[in-house]
Protein backbone atom coordinates (compact mmCIF):
# COMPACT_ATOMS: atom_id res chain seq x y z
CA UNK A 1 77.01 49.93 74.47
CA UNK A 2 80.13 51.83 73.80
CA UNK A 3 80.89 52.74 69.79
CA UNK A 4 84.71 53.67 68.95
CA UNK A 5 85.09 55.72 65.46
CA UNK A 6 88.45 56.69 63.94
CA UNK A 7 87.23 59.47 62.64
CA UNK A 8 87.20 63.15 64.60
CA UNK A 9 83.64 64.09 64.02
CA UNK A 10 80.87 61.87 63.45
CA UNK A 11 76.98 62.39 63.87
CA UNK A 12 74.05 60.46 65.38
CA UNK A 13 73.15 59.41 62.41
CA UNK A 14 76.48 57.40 62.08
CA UNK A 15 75.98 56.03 65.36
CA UNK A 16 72.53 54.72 64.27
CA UNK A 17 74.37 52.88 61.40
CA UNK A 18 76.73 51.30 63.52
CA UNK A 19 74.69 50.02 65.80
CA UNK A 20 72.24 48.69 62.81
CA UNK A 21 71.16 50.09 59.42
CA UNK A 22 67.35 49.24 60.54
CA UNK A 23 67.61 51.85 63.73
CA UNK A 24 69.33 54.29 61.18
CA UNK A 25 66.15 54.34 58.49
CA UNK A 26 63.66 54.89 61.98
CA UNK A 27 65.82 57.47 63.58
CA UNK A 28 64.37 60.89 63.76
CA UNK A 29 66.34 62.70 66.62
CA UNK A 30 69.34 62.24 69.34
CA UNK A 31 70.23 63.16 72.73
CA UNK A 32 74.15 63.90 73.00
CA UNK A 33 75.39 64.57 76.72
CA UNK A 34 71.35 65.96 77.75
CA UNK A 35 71.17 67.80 74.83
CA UNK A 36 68.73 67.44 72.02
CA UNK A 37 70.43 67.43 68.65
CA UNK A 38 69.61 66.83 64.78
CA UNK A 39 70.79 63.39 63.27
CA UNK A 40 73.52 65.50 60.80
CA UNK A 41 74.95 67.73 64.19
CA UNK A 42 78.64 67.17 64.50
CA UNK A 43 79.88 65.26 67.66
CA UNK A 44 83.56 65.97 67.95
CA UNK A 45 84.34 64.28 71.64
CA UNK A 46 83.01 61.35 73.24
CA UNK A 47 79.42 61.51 74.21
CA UNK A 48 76.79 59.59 75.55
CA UNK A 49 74.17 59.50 72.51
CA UNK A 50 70.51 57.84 72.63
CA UNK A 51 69.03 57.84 69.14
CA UNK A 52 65.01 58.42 69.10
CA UNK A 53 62.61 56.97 66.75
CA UNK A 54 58.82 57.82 66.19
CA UNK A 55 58.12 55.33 68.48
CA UNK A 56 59.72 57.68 71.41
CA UNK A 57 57.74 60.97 72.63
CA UNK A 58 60.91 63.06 71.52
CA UNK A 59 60.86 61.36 67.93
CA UNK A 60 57.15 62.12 67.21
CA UNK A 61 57.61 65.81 68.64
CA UNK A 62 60.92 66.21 66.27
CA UNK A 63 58.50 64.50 63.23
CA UNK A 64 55.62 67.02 63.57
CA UNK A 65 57.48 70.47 64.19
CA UNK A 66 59.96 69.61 61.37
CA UNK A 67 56.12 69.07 59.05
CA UNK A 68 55.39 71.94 60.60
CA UNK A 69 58.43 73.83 58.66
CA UNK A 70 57.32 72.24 55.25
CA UNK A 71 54.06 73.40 55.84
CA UNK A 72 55.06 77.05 56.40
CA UNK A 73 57.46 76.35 53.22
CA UNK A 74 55.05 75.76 50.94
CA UNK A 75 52.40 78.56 52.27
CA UNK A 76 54.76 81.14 51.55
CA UNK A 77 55.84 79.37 48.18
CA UNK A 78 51.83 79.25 46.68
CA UNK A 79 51.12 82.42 48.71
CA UNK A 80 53.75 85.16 48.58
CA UNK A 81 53.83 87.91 51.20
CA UNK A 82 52.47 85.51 53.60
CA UNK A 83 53.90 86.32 57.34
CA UNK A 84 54.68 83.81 59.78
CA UNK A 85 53.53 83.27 63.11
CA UNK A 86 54.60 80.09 64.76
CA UNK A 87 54.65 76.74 64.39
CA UNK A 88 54.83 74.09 67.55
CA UNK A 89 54.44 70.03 66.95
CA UNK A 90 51.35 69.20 69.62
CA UNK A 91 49.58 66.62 71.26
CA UNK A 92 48.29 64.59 68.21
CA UNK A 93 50.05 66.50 65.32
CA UNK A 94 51.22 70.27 64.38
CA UNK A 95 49.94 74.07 63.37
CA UNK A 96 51.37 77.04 62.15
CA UNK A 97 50.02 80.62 62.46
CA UNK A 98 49.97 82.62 59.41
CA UNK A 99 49.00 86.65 58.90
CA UNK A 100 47.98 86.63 54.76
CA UNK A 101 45.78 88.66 53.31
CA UNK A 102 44.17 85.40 51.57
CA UNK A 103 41.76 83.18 53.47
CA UNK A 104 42.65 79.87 53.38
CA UNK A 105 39.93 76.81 52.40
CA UNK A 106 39.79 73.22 52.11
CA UNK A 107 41.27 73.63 48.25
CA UNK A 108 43.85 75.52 49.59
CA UNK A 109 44.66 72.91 51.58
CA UNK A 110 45.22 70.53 49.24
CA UNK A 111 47.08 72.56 46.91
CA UNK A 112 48.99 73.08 50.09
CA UNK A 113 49.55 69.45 50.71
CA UNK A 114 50.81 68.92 47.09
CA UNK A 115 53.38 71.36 47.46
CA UNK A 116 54.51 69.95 51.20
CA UNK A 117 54.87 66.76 49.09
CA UNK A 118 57.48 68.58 46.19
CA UNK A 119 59.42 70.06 49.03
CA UNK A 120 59.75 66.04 50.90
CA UNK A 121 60.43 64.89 47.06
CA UNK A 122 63.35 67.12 46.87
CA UNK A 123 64.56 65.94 49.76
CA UNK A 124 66.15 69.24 51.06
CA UNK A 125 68.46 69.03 54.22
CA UNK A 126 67.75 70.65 57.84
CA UNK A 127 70.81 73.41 58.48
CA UNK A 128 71.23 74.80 61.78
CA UNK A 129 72.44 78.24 62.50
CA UNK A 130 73.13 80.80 65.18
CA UNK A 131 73.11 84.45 64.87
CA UNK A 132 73.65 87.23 67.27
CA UNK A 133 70.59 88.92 68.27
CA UNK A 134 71.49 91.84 66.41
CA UNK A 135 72.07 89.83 62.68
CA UNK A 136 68.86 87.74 63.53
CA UNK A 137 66.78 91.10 64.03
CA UNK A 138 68.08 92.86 60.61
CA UNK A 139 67.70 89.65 59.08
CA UNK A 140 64.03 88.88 59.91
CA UNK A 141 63.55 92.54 59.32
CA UNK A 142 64.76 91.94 56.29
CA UNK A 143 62.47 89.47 55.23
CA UNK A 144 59.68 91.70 56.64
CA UNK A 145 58.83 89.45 59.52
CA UNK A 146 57.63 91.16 62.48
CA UNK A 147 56.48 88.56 64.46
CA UNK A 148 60.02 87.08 64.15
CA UNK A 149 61.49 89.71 65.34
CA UNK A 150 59.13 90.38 68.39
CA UNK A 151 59.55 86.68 69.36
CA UNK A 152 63.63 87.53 68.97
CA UNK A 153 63.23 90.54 71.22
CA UNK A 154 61.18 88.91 73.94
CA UNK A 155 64.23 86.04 74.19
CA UNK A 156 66.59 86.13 77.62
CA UNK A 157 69.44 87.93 76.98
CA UNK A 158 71.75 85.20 77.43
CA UNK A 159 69.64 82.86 74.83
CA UNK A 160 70.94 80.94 71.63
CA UNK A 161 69.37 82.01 68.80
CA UNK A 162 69.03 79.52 66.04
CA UNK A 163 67.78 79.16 62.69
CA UNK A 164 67.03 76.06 60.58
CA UNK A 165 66.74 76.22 56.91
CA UNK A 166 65.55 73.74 54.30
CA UNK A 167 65.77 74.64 50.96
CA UNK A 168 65.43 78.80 50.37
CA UNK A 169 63.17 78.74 53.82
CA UNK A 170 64.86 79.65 57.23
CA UNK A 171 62.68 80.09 60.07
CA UNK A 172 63.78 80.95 63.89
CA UNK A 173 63.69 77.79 65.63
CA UNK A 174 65.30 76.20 68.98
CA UNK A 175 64.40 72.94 67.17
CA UNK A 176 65.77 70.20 66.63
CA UNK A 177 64.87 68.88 63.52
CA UNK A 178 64.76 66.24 61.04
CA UNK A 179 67.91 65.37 58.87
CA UNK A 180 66.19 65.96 55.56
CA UNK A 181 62.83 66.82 54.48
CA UNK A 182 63.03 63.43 52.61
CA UNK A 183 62.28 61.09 55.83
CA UNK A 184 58.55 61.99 55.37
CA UNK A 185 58.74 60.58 51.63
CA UNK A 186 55.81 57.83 52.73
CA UNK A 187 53.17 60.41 52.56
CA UNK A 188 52.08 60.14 56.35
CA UNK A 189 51.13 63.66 56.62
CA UNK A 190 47.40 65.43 56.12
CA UNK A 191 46.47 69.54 56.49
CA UNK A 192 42.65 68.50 58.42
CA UNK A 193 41.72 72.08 58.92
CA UNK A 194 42.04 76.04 59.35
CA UNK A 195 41.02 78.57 61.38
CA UNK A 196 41.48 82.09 63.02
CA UNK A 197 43.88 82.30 66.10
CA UNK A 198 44.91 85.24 68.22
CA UNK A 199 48.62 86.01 68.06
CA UNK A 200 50.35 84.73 70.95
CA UNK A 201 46.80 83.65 72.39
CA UNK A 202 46.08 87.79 73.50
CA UNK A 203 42.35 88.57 71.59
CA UNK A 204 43.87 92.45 71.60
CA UNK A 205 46.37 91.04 69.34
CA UNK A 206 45.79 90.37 65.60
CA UNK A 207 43.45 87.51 64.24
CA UNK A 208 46.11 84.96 62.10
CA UNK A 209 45.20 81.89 60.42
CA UNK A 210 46.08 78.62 61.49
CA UNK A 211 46.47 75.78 59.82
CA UNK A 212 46.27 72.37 62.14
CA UNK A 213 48.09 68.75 59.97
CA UNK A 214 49.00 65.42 61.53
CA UNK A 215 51.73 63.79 60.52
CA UNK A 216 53.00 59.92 61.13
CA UNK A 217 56.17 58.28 59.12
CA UNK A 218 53.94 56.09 56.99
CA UNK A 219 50.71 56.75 54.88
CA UNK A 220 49.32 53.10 56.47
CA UNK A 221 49.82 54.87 60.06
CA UNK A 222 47.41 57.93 58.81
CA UNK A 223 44.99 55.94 57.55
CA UNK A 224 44.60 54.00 60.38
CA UNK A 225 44.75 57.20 63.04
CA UNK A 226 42.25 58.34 60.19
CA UNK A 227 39.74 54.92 60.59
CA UNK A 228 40.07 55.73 64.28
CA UNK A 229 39.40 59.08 64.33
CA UNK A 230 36.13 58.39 62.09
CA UNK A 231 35.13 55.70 64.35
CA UNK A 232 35.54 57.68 67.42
């Protein structure tokens, strides 16, 4: 269908409205002219927009890497110093690979989980950002991040380099993301384990820790991947 808006720039997320306030609470992501792009990015010319819910490969993808962010959020807020690896959404869920001097067990996890849930409770909006390569460097340098900044290094020349942040976290990311840390408010999320992974897969590389979740838009959702996986 075709959508006409008087105003100059609008975002997916407006589009979801007008088309019904229904697709707008289910929306998680958007495709504007082949490009994947946050529900809050600015469209400033006409477009052809689809709007993605969980229900859509790209929706769940966009749902798990943007838990994926929390997660790393609130690792470095109980555990200072912690440095960060990466963090891809995955088949049935998301990881992130961490280098901390503390080793991580099930009561870490949970304390971990109850933190993800403060961050989703203060419903902190997804920014997007592009640096040079130069800025991004001194800036994950900065932070003392040196797997950022190999990952920065080993980008094509010609590449975009983005950040998103949420809150007083920014992390290097393509993404996109959610609008707001608050769409995962339904506590459909769960940390299930840990465990040691090679950086960047190479066993001559250092051993980091990885931390594996799941994540679904409603708690009813979990528990019932949950029964299944029990069953199974």
């Amino acid at each position: 269908s075709v959508r006409t808006f008087e105003q100059d720039v609008v975002t997916p997320l407006e589009v979801a409205k007008n088309i019904s306030d229904g697709l707008a609470k289910k929306a998680i992501v958007a495709k504007v002219n082949d490009e994947m792009a946050g529900l809050n990015q600015p469209i400033t010319a006409d477009a052809a927009v689809s709007i993605y819910t969980f229900d859509d490969a790209e929706g769940k993808e966009t749902f798990r890497h943007s838990t994926s962010h929390i997660l790393a959020q609130a690792v470095q807020k109980l555990f200072p110093g912690t440095k960060l690896g990466i963090g891809p959404a995955i088949k049935d869920g998301f990881y992130y690979d961490f280098d901390s001097e503390h080793k991580f067990t099930p009561a870490d996890l949970e304390a971990i989980e109850a933190e993800m849930m403060k961050i989703v409770q203060a419903d902190e909006t997804y920014t997007r950002q592009e640096l040079s390569r130069a800025d991004a460097i001194a800036m994950f340098t900065e932070k003392g991040e040196p797997y950022k900044v190999e990952l920065i290094n080993d980008l094509p020349e010609d590449a975009v380099i983005s950040f998103y942040t949420q809150g007083d976290f920014t992390d290097l990311c393509a993404g996109p993301h959610l609008d707001h840390t608050g769409r995962l408010r339904h506590n459909g999320f769960k940390l299930t384990k840990s465990c040691g992974a090679y950086w960047r897969g190479d066993s001559n590389r250092k051993m980091l820790q990885r931390i594996y979740g799941i994540g679904f838009p409603s708690k009813d959702e979990l528990d019932e991947y949950l029964k299944k996986q029990e069953e199974a």
